[in-house]
Protein backbone atom coordinates (compact mmCIF):
# COMPACT_ATOMS: atom_id res chain seq x y z
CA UNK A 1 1.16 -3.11 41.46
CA UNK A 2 -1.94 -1.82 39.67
CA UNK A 3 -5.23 -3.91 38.96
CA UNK A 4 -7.09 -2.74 35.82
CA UNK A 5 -10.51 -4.53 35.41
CA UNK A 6 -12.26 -5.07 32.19
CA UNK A 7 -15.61 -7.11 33.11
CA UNK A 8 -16.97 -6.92 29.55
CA UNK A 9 -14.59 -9.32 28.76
CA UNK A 10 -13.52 -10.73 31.99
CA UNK A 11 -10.05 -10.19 31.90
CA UNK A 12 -7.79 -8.38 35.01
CA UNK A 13 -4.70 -6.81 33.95
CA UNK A 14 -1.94 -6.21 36.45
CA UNK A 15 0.59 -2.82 35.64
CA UNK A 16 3.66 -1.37 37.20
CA UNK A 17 6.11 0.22 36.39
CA UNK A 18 9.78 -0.46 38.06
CA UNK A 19 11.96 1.62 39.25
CA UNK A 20 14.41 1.30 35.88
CA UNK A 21 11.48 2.45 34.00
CA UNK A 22 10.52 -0.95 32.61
CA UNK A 23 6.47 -1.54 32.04
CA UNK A 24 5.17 -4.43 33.07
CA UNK A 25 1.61 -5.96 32.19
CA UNK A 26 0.80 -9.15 33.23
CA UNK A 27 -2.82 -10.92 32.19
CA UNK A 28 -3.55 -13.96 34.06
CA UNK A 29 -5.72 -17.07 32.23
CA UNK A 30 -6.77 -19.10 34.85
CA UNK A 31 -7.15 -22.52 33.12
CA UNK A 32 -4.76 -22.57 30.42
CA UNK A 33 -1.47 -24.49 30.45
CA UNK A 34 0.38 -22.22 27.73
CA UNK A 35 2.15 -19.51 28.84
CA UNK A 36 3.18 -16.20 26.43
CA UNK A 37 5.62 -14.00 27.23
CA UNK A 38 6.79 -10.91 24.95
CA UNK A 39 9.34 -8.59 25.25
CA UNK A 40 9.54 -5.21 22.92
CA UNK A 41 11.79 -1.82 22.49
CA UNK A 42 11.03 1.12 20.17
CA UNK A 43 13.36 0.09 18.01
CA UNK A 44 12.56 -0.87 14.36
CA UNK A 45 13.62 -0.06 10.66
CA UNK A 46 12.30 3.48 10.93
CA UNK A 47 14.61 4.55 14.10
CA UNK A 48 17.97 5.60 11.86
CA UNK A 49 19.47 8.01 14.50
CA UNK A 50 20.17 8.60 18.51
CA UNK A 51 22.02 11.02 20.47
CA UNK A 52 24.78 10.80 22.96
CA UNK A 53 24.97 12.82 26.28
CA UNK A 54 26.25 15.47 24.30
CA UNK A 55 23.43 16.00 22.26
CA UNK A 56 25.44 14.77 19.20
CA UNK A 57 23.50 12.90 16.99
CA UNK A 58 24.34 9.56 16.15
CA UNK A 59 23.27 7.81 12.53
CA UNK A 60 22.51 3.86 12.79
CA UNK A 61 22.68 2.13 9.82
CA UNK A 62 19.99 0.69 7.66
CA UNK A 63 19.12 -2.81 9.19
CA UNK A 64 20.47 -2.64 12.55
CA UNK A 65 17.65 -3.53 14.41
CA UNK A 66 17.21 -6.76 12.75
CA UNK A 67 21.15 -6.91 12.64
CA UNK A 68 20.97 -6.71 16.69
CA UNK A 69 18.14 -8.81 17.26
CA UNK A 70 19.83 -11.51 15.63
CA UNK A 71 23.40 -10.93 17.72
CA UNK A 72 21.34 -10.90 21.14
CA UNK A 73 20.65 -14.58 20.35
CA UNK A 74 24.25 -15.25 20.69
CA UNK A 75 25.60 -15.69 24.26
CA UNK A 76 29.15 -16.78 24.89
CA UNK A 77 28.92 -18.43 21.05
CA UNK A 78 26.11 -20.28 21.73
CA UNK A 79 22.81 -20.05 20.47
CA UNK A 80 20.03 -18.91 23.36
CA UNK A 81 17.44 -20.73 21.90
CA UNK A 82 19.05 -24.17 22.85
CA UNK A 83 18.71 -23.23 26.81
CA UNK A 84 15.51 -22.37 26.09
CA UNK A 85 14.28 -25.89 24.63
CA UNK A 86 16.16 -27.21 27.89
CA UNK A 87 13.58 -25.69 30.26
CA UNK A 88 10.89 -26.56 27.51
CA UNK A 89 10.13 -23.41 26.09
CA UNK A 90 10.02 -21.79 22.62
CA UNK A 91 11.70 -18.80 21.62
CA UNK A 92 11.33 -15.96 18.66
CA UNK A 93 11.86 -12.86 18.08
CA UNK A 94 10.89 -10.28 14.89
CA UNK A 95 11.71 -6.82 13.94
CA UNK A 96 8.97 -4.41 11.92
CA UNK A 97 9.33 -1.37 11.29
CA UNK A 98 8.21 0.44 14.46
CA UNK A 99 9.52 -2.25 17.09
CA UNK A 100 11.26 -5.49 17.68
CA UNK A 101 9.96 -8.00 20.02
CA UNK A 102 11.23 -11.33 21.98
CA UNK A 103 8.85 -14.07 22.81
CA UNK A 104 8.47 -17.22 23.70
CA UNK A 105 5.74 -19.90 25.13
CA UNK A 106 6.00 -22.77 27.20
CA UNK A 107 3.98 -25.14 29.69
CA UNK A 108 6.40 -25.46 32.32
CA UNK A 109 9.46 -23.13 34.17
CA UNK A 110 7.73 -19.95 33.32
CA UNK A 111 10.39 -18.22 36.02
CA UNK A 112 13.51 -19.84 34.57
CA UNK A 113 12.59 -19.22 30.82
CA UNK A 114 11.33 -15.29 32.04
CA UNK A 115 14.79 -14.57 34.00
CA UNK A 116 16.38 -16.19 30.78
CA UNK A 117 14.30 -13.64 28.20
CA UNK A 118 15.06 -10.61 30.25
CA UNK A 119 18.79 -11.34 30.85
CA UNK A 120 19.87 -12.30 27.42
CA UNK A 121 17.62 -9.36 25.60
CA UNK A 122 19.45 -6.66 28.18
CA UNK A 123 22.49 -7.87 28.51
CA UNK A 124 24.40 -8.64 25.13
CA UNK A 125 27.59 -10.12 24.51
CA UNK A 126 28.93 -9.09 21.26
CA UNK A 127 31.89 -10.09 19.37
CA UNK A 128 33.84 -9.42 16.70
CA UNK A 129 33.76 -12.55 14.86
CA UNK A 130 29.93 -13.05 15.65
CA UNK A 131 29.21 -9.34 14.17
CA UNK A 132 31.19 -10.22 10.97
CA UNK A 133 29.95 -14.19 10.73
CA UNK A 134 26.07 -12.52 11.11
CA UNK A 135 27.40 -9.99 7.82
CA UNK A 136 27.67 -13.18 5.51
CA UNK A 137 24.32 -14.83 6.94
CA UNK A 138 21.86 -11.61 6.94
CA UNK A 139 23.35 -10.64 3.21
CA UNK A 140 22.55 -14.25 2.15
CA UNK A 141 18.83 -13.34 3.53
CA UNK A 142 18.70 -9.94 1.63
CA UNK A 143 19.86 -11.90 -1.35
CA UNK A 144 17.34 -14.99 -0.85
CA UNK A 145 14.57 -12.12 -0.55
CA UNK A 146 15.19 -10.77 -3.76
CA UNK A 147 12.96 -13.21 -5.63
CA UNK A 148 10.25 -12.72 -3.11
CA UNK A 149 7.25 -11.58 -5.03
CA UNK A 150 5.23 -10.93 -1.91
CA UNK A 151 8.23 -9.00 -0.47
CA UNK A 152 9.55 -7.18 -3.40
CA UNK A 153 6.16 -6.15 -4.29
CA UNK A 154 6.04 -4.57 -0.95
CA UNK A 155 9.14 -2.70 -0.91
CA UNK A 156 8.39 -1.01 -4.63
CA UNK A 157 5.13 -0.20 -3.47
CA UNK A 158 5.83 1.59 -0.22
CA UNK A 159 8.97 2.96 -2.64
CA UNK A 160 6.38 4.70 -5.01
CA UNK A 161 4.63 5.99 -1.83
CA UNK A 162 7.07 7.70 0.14
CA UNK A 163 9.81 10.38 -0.77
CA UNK A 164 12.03 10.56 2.44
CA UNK A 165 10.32 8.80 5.01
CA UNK A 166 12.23 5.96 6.52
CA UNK A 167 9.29 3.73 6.39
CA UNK A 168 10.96 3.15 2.82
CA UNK A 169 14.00 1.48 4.66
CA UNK A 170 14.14 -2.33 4.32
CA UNK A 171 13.97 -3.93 7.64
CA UNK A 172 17.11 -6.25 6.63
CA UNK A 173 18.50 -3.02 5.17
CA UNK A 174 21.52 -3.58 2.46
CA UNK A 175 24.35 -5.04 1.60
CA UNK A 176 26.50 -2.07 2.10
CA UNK A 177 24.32 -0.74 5.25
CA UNK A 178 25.07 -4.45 6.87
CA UNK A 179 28.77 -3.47 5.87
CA UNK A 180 29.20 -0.78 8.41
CA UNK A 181 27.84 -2.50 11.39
CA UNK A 182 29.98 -3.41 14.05
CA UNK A 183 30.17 -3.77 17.55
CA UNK A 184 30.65 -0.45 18.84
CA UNK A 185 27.45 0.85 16.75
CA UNK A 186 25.50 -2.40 18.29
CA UNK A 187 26.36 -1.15 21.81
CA UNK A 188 25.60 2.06 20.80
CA UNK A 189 21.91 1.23 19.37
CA UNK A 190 21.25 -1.13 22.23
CA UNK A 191 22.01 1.34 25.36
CA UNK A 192 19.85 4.20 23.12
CA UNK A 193 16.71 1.71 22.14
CA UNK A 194 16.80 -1.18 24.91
CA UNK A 195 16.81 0.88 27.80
CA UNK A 196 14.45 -0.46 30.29
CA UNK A 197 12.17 2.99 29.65
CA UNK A 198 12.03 1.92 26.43
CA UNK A 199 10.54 -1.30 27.13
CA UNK A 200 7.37 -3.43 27.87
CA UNK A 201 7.00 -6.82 28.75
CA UNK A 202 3.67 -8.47 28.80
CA UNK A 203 3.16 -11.75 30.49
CA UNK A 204 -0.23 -13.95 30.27
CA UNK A 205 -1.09 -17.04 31.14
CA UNK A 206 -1.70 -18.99 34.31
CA UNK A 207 0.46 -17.85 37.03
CA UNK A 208 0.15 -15.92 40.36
CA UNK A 209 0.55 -11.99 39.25
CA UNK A 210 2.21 -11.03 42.38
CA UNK A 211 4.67 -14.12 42.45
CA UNK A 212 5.76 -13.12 38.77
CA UNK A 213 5.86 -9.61 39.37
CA UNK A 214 8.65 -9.84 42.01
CA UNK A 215 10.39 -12.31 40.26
CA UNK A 216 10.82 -9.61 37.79
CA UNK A 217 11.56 -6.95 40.12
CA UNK A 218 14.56 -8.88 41.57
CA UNK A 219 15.49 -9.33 38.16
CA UNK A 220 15.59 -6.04 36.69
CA UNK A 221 17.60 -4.99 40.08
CA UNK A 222 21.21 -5.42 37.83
CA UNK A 223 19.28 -3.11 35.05
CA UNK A 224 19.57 0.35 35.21
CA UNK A 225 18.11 3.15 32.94
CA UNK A 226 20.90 3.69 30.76
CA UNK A 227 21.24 7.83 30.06
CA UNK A 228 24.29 8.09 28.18
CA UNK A 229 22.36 7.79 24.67
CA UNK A 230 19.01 8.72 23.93
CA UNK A 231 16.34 7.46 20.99
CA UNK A 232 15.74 10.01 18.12
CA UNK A 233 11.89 9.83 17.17
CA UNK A 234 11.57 12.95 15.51
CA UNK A 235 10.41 11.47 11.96
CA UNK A 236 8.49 13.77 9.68
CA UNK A 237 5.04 12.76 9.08
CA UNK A 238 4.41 13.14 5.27
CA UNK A 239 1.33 14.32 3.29
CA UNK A 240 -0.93 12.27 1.35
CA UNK A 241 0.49 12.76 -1.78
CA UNK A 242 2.42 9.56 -3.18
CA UNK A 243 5.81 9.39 -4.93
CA UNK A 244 5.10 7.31 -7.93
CA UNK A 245 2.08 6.72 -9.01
CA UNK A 246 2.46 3.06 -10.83
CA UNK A 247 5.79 0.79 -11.34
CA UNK A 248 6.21 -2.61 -12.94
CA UNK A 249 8.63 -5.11 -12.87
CA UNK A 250 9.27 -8.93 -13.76
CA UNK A 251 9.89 -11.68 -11.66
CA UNK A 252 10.43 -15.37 -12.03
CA UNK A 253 6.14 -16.25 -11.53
CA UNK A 254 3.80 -17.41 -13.15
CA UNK A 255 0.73 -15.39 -12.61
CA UNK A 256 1.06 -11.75 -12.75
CA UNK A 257 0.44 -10.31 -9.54
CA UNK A 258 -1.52 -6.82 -8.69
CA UNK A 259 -1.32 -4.63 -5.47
CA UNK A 260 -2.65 -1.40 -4.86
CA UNK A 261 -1.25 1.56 -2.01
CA UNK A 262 -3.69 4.13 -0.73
CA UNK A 263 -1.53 6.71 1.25
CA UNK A 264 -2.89 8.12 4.03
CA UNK A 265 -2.36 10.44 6.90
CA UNK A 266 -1.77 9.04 10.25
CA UNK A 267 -3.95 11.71 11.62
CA UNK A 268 -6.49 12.67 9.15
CA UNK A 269 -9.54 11.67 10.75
CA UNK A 270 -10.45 13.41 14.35
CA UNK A 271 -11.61 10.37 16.06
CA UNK A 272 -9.82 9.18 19.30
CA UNK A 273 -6.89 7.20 18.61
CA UNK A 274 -5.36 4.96 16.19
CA UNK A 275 -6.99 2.27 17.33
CA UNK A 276 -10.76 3.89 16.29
CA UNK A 277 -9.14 4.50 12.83
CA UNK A 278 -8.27 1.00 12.10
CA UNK A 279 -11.59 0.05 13.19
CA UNK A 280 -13.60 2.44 11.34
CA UNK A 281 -11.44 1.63 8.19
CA UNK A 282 -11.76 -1.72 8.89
CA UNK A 283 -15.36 -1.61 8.82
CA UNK A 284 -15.62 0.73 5.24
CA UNK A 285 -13.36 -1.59 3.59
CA UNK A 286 -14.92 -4.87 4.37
CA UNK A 287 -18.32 -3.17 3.48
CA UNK A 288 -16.74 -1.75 0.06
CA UNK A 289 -14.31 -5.17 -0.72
CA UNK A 290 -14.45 -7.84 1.69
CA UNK A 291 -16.13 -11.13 0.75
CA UNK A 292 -20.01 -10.84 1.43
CA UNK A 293 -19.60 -7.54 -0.75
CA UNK A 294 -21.04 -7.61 -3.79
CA UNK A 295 -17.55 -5.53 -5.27
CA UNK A 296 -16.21 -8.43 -4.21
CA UNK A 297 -18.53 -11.16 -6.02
CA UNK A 298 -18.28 -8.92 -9.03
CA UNK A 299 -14.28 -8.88 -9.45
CA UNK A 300 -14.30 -12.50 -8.96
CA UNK A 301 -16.94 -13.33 -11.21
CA UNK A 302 -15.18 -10.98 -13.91
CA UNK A 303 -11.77 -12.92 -13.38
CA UNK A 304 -9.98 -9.66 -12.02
CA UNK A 305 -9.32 -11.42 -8.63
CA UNK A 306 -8.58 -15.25 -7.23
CA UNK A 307 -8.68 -16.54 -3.81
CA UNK A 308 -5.33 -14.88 -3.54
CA UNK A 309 -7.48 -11.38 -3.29
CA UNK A 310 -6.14 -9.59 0.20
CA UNK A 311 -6.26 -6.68 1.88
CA UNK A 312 -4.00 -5.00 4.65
CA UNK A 313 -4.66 -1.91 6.64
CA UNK A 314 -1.63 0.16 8.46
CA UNK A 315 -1.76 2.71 10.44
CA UNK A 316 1.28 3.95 12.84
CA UNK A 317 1.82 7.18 14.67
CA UNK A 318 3.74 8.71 11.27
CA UNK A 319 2.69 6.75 8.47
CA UNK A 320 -0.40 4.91 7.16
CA UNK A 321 -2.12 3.37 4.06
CA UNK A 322 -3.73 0.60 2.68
CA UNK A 323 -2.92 -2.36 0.69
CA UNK A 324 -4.92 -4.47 -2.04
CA UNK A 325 -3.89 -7.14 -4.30
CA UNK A 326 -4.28 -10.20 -6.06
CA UNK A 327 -2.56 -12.70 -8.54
CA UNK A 328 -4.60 -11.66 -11.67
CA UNK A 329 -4.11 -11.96 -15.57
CA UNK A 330 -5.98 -8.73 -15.83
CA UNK A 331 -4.06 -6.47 -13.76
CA UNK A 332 -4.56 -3.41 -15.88
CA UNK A 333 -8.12 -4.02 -15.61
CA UNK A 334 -8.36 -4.72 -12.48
CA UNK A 335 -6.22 -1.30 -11.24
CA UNK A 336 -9.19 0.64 -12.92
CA UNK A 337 -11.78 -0.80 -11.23
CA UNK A 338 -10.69 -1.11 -8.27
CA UNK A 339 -9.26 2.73 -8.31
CA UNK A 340 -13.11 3.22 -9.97
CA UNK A 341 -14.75 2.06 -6.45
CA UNK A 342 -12.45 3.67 -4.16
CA UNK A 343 -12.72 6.88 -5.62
CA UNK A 344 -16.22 7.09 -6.14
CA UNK A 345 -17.38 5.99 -2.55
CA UNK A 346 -20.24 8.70 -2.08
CA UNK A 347 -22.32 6.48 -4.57
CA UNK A 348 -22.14 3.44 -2.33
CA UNK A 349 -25.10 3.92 0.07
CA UNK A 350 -24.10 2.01 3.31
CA UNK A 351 -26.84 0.49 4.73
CA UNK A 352 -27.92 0.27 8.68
CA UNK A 353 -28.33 -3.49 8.46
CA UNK A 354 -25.10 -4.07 6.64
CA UNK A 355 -23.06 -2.09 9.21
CA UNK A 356 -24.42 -3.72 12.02
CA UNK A 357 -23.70 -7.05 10.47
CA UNK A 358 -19.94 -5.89 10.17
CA UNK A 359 -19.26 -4.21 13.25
CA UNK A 360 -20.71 -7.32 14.98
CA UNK A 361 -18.13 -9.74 12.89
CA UNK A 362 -15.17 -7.53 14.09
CA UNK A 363 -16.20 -7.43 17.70
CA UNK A 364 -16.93 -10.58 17.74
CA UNK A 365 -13.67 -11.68 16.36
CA UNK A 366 -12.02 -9.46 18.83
CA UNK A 367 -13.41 -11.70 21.62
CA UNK A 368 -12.76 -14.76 20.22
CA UNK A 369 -8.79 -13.69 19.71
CA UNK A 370 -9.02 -13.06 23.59
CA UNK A 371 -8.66 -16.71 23.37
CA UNK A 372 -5.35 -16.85 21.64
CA UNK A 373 -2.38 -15.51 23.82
CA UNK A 374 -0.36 -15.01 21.28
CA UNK A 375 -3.04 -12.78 19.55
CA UNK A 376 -3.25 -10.73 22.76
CA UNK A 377 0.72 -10.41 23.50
CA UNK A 378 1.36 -9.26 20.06
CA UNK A 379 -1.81 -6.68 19.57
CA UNK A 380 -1.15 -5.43 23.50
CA UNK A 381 2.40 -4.63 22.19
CA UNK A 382 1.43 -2.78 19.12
CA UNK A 383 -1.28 -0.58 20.76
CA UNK A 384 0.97 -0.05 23.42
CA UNK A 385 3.46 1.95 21.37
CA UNK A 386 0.96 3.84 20.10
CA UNK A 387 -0.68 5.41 23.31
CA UNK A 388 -3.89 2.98 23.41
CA UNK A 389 -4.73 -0.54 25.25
CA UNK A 390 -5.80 -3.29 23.36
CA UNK A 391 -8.78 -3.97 26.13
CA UNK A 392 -10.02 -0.84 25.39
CA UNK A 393 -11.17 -2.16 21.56
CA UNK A 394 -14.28 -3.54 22.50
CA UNK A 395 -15.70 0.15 24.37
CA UNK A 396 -14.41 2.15 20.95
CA UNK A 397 -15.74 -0.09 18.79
CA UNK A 398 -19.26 -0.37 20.28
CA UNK A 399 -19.04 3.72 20.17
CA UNK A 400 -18.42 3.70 16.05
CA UNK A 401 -21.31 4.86 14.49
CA UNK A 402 -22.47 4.82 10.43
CA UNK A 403 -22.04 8.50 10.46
CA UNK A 404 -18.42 7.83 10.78
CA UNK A 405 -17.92 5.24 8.24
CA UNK A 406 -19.45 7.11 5.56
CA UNK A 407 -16.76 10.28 6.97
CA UNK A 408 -14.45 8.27 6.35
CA UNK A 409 -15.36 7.93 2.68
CA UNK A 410 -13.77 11.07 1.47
CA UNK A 411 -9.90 10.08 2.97
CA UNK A 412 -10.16 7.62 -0.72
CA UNK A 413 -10.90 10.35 -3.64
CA UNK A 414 -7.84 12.04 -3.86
CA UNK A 415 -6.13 10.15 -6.70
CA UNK A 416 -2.73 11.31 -5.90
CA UNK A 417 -2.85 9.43 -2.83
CA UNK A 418 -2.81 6.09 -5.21
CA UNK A 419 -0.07 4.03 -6.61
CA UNK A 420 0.46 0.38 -7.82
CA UNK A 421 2.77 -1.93 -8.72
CA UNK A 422 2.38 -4.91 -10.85
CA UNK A 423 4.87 -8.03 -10.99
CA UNK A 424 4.68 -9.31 -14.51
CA UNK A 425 5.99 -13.34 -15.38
CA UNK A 426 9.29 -12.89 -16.98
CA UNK A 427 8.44 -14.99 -19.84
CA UNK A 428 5.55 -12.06 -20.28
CA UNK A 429 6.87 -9.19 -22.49
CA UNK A 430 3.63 -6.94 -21.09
C-alpha cells in the first residue's frame, strides 16, 4: 500500500492497486463519524460499443448504463438498498455521461456495508422478468422527463452543439433503445465496463487504512479481471464548430427561460491538464459574469436576468463547453448581450487586484469542500478518469497566472462556436 502526503492541506491518501486491477484510494478523517464510500466504472451514456475476444465489435444500446445501474440494485428480487438501511447505511448510485458511480454513507458497519457495495456492484443477478419490469419503469422516467424544462433545455442545447458525438445521447436513452435491452446485452456491458481494471473505489472517513485495505483485498479475491470483452473508447473529439446555432420550443412554464452553449475543444488550451482548464475558465468567467461583476449587476439591473441566472462549466477528455442561462422575459435581448460580452473579451481589462480576489475565493472554497466527504469522493472520482488527482488542485491553482486568463480570452470569439435555445410559455405565441 502506497502513502501519498499532501501537507498543504493535511490530508494522507493511501493507493494500491490489487491484483484484479481494481484502484483503491482510501483518505482517512480522523474525527469524523460519517463515513463515504464510492464506487465508479467508465461506463456512461457516451460508451455505445465494446468488443469481444474476437475483436468483433459489439453496439450497446442507448441508455444501458443507467438501464444496468438500476438492475444491479436488484438481488434475488429484492431491493439492495433495504440491507443496506439494516446495517444503517445509505445507498445511491448515478450515471453521467462519462461514468456511473455507487455510494453510500453511514456511521456504523463500514466493513459490512463495504463487502455489501463491492459484491452487489460486481456480481449481478439478472432476470428476465426484472429486465422487462425495469422497461415499463425507466420509459415512465423518459416520459415524466419530457416536461422538464431544465432537462429538455439541456438535451436541445447539447443537440444544436454536436453532430455525431455521443455526448448527444440521453443518459435514460429512448423508448425504443430501452426496447432492445435484455439480459444477455446487460452481461455483456457489465463484463466489458465493470471489470475490476475499470474501476476505482475511494473510501474516506475515520477508519484504520490498513484494516480496510485488506478487508478489500479478501474481498476482491472471488473477482477476477474479466478479458473476454473489452471497453471501446475510441470517440471522435469534434471541432469547435456547433450544429445549430439557435432552437426554440414551448413548454408548459411560465417564464420563458434562456440558456446559452459555448462549444469548446477539450484540448485547446496548452496548459497541464483538465483540471488547470476548469480553473482558469473558472476564474475568466466569474471575472466576466459571476456576481461581484459589474456584467452581472448590469443584466440584472436591465431585467435580462433573475436570481435564476447560472452558469456551468464542462470539460471531459472529448468534449467541452459552457453553459449560461436564466428565466428571463427578454430572452432575445438578453442572447445579444450576453453573445456581445463573450465575444468581445479583449476590451475587458482584467485587473491584478480583481484576479487575486477570485483565485483566492476558488482556493479557498476548495479547502473548505475538503470538509465535505461527499464533495471529495465525487470530485476524486471525476479527476480520476481524467488522468489528474483532485489534491493536486490547490498546487495548479496557486501556479495560474493573469497572463493565462486573459489567453484564455480568445477560446470565446469565434461565433460559430455559439448556440442557444430558448423555452417559450405555451400560452406565448413568440
Amino acid at each position: 500500500m502506497n502513502k501519498q502526503e499532501y501537507p498543504k492541506i493535511n490530508e494522507t491518501l493511501y493507493t494500491e492497486t490489487l491484483d484484479n486491477g481494481l484502484s483503491v484510494f482510501l483518505l482517512q478523517k480522523k474525527g469524523f463519524h460519517k463515513s463515504f464510500v464510492t464506487f465508479s466504472t467508465n461506463l456512461g451514456s457516451i460508451a455505445t460499443q465494446g468488443k469481444d475476444k474476437n475483436n468483433k465489435t459489439i453496439d450497446l444500446p442507448k441508455g444501458i448504463a443507467h438501464f444496468l445501474e438500476h438492475k444491479l440494485f436488484e438481488q434475488n428480487n429484492q431491493d439492495v438498498s433495504t440491507q443496506f438501511a439494516m446495517n444503517q447505511a445509505r445507498v445511491n448510485a448515478y450515471t453521467q455521461n462519462s461514468r456511473t458511480t455507487y455510494l453510500f454513507s453511514c456511521t456504523a458497519n463500514l466493513e459490512k456495508n463495504i463487502e455489501l457495495l463491492l459484491n452487489f456492484v460486481q456480481y449481478p443477478l439478472f432476470t428476465e422478468d426484472g429486465v422487462e419490469k425495469e422497461k415499463s419503469i425507466i420509459t415512465q422516467e423518459i416520459n415524466m422527463y419530457k416536461d422538464d424544462t431544465n432537462i429538455v433545455s439541456y438535451l436541445n442545447l447539447i443537440n444544436n452543439m454536436y453532430d455525431n458525438h455521443p455526448i448527444k445521447n440521453d443518459i435514460l436513452g429512448t423508448e425504443d433503445t430501452i426496447k432492445e435491452i435484455n439480459v444477455d446485452i446487460l452481461r455483456i456491458a457489465h463484463q466489458t465496463y465493470y471489470s475490476p481494471s475499470n474501476m476505482v473505489l475511494f473510501i474516506t472517513g475515520n477508519f484504520e487504512p490498513l484494516e480496510i485495505m485488506e478487508l478489500i483485498k479478501e474481498n476482491q479475491k472471488k473477482y477476477i479481471n474479466q478479458n473476454e470483452y473489452t471497453n471501446v473508447s475510441d470517440i471522435p473529439v469534434q471541432n469547435n464548430i456547433v450544429n445549430q446555432k439557435s432552437s426554440e420550443i414551448k413548454l408548459e412554464i411560465n417564464i420563458p427561460n434562456y440558456l446559452l452553449g459555448i462549444k469548446q475543444l477539450p484540448t485547446n488550451l496548452e496548459t497541464e491538464n483538465i483540471m488547470k482548464k476548469e480553473l482558469i475558465m473558472a476564474i475568466l468567467i466569474d471575472l466576466i459574469v459571476g456576481k461581484s461583476s459589474s456584467n452581472y449587476k448590469h443584466l440584472l439591473k436591465d431585467g435580462l436576468i433573475n436570481d435564476s441566472f447560472g452558469i456551468d462549466i464542462t470539460f471531459e477528455e472529448t468534449y467541452g463547453f459552457f453553459l449560461i442561462g436564466s428565466e428571463t422575459y427578454l430572452p432575445k435581448e438578453l442572447d445579444s448581450t450576453l453573445k456581445e460580452i463573450f465575444q468581445n473579451l479583449d476590451s475587458h481589462e482584467i485587473k491584478e487586484k480583481d484576479f487575486s480576489r477570485t483565485k483566492k475565493q476558488i482556493i479557498g472554497g476548495f479547502i473548505q469542500a475538503l470538509n465535505s466527504l461527499e464533495y471529495i469522493s465525487n470530485q476524486f472520482t471525476k479527476y480520476y478518469y481524467q488522468g489528474a488527482s483532485l489534491f493536486n488542485i490547490l498546487d495548479i491553482a496557486n501556479k495560474i497566472t493573469i497572463e493565462d486568463v486573459n489567453n484564455a480570452k480568445q477560446y470565446f470569439k469565434d461565433e460559430n462556436s455559439y448556440t442557444s435555445i430558448t423555452v417559450y410559455p405555451k400560452k406565448n405565441d413568440a
